[in-house]
C-alpha atoms as a PDB file:
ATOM      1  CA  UNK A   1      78.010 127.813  77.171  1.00  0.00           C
ATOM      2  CA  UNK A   2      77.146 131.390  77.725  1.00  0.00           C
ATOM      3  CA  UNK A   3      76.160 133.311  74.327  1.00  0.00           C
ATOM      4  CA  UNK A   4      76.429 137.241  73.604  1.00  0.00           C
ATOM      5  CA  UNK A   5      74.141 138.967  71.074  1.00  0.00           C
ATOM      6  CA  UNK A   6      76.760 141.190  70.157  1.00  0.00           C
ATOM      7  CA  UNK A   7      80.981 141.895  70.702  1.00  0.00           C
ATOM      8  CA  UNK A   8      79.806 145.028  72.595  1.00  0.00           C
ATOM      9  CA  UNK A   9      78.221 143.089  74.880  1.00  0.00           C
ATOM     10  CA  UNK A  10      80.872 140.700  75.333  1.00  0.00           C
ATOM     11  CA  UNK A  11      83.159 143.486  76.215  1.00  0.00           C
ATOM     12  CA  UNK A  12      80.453 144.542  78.837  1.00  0.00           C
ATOM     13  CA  UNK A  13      81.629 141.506  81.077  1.00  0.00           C
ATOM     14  CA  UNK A  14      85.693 141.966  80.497  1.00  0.00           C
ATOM     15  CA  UNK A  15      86.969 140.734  83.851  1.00  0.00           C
ATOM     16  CA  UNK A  16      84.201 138.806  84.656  1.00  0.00           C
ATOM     17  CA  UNK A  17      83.804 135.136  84.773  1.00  0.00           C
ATOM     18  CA  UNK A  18      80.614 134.178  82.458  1.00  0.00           C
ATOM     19  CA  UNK A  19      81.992 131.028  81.629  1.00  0.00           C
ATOM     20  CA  UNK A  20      83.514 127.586  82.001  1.00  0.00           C
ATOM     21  CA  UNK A  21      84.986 124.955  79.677  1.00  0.00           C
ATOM     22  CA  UNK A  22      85.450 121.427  80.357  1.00  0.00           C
ATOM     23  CA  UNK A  23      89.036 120.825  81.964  1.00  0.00           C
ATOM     24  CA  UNK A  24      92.081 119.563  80.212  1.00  0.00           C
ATOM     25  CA  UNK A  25      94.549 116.863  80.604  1.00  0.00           C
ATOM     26  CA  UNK A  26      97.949 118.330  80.676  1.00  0.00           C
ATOM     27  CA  UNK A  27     100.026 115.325  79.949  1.00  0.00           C
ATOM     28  CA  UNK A  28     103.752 114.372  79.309  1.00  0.00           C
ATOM     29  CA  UNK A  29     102.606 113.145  75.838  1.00  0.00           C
ATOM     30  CA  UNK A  30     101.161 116.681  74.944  1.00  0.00           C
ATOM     31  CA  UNK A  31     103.625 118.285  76.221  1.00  0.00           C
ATOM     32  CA  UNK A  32     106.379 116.640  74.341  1.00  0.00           C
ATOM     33  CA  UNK A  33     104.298 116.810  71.117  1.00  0.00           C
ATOM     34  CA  UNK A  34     104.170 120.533  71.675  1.00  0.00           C
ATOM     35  CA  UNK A  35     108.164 120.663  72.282  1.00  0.00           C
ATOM     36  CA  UNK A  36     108.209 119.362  69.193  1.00  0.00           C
ATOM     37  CA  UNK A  37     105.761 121.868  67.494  1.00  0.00           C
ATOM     38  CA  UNK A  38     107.734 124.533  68.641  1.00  0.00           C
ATOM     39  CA  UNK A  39     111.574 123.314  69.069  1.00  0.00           C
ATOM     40  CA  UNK A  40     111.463 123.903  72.692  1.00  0.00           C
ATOM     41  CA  UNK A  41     112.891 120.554  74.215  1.00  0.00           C
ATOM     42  CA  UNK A  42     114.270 122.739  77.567  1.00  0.00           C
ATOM     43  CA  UNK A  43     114.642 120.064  79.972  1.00  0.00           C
ATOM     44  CA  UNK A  44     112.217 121.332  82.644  1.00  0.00           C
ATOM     45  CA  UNK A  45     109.225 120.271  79.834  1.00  0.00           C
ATOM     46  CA  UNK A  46     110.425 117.380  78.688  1.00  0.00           C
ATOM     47  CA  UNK A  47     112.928 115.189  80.682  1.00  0.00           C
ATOM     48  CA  UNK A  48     111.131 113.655  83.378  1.00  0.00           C
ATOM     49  CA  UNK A  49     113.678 111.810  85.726  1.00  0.00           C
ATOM     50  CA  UNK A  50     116.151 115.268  85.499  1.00  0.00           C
ATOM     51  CA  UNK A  51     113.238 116.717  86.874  1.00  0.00           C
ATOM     52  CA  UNK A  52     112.347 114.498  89.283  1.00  0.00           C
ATOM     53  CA  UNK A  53     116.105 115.305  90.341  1.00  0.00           C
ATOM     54  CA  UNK A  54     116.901 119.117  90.049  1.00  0.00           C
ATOM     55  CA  UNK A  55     113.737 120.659  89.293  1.00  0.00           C
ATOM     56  CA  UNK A  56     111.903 122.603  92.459  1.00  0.00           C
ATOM     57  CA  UNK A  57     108.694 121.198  91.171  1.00  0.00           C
ATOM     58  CA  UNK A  58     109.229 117.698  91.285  1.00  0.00           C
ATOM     59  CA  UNK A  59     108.044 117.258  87.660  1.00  0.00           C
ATOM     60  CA  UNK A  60     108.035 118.524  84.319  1.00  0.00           C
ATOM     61  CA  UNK A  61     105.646 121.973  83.774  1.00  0.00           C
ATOM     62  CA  UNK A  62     103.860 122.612  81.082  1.00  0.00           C
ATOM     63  CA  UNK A  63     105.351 125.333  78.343  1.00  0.00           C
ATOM     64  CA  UNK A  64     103.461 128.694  79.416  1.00  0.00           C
ATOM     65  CA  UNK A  65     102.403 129.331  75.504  1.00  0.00           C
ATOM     66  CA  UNK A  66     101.044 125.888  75.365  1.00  0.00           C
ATOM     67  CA  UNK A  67      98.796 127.017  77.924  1.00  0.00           C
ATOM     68  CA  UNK A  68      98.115 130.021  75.563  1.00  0.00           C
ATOM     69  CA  UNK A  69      97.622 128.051  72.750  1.00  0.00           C
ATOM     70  CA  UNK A  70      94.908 126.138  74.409  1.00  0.00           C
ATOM     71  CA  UNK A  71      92.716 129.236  74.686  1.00  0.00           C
ATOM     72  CA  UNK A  72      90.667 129.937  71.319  1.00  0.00           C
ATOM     73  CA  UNK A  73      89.430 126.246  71.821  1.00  0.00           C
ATOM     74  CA  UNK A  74      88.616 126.623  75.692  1.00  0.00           C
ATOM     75  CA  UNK A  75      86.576 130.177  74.572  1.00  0.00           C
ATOM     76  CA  UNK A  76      84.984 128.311  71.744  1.00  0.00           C
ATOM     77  CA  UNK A  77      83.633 125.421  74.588  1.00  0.00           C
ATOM     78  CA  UNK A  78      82.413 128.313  76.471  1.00  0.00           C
ATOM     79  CA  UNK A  79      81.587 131.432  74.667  1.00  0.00           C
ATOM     80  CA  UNK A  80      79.379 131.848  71.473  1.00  0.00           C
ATOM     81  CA  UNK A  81      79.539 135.247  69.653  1.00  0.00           C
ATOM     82  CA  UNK A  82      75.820 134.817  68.346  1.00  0.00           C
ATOM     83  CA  UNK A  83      75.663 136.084  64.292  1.00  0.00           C
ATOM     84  CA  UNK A  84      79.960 136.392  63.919  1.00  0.00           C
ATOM     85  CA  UNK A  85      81.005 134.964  60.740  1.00  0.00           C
ATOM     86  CA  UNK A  86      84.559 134.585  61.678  1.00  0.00           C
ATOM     87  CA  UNK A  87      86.124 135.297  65.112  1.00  0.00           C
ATOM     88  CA  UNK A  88      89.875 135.868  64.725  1.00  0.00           C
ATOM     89  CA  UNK A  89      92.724 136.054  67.347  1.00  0.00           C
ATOM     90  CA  UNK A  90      93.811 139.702  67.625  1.00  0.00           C
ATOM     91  CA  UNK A  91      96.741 139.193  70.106  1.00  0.00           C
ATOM     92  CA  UNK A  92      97.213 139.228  73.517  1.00  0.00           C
ATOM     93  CA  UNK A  93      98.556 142.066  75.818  1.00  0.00           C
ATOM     94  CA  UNK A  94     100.893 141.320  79.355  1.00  0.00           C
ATOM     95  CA  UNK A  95     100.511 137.473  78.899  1.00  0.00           C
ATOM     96  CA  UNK A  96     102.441 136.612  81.950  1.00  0.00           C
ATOM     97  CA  UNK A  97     102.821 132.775  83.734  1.00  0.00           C
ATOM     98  CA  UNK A  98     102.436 133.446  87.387  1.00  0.00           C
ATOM     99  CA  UNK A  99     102.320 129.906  88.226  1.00  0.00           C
ATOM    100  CA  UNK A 100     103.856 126.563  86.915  1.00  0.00           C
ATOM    101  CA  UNK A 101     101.700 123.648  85.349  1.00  0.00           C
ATOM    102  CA  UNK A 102     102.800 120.561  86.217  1.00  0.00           C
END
């Protein structure tokens, strides 16, 4: 846990690592509960023997936003924003998946 006194000087270390948060199990079952959260039930998430089949990955991947969605609690593991009273999600610019997670 890394803490900053102040947002300005959390913005002195944009594109810097000053953190880690404990890793995450990406599994079918989350996954599939996400596909439902969302009403995305495209095959390469959730239907493991098609995959195992047709996909080029060999498995089913993870649904890039789910990724996303896991970030406010993997910044709250790592960062704290000492004397905030409410941190709220602003948006996100050029979000892009380069990679799949299986």
């Amino acid at each position: 846990m890394r803490s900053f006194a102040s947002v300005a000087e959390l913005a002195g270390v944009v594109g810097q690592e000053v953190a880690a948060s404990s890793p995450i199990v990406i599994d079918q079952q989350r996954i599939n509960a996400f596909a439902d959260a969302t009403m995305d039930h495209q095959w390469i998430h959730v239907d493991v023997e098609r995959c195992r089949r047709e996909s080029p990955f060999g498995t089913t991947i993870a649904h890039g936003f789910l990724t996303v969605s896991l970030i406010p609690g993997l910044f709250e593991q790592a960062v704290r924003l000492e004397g905030a009273r409410i941190v709220i999600n602003y948006g996100l610019n050029k979000v892009r998946f380069p990679a799949p997670v299986p």
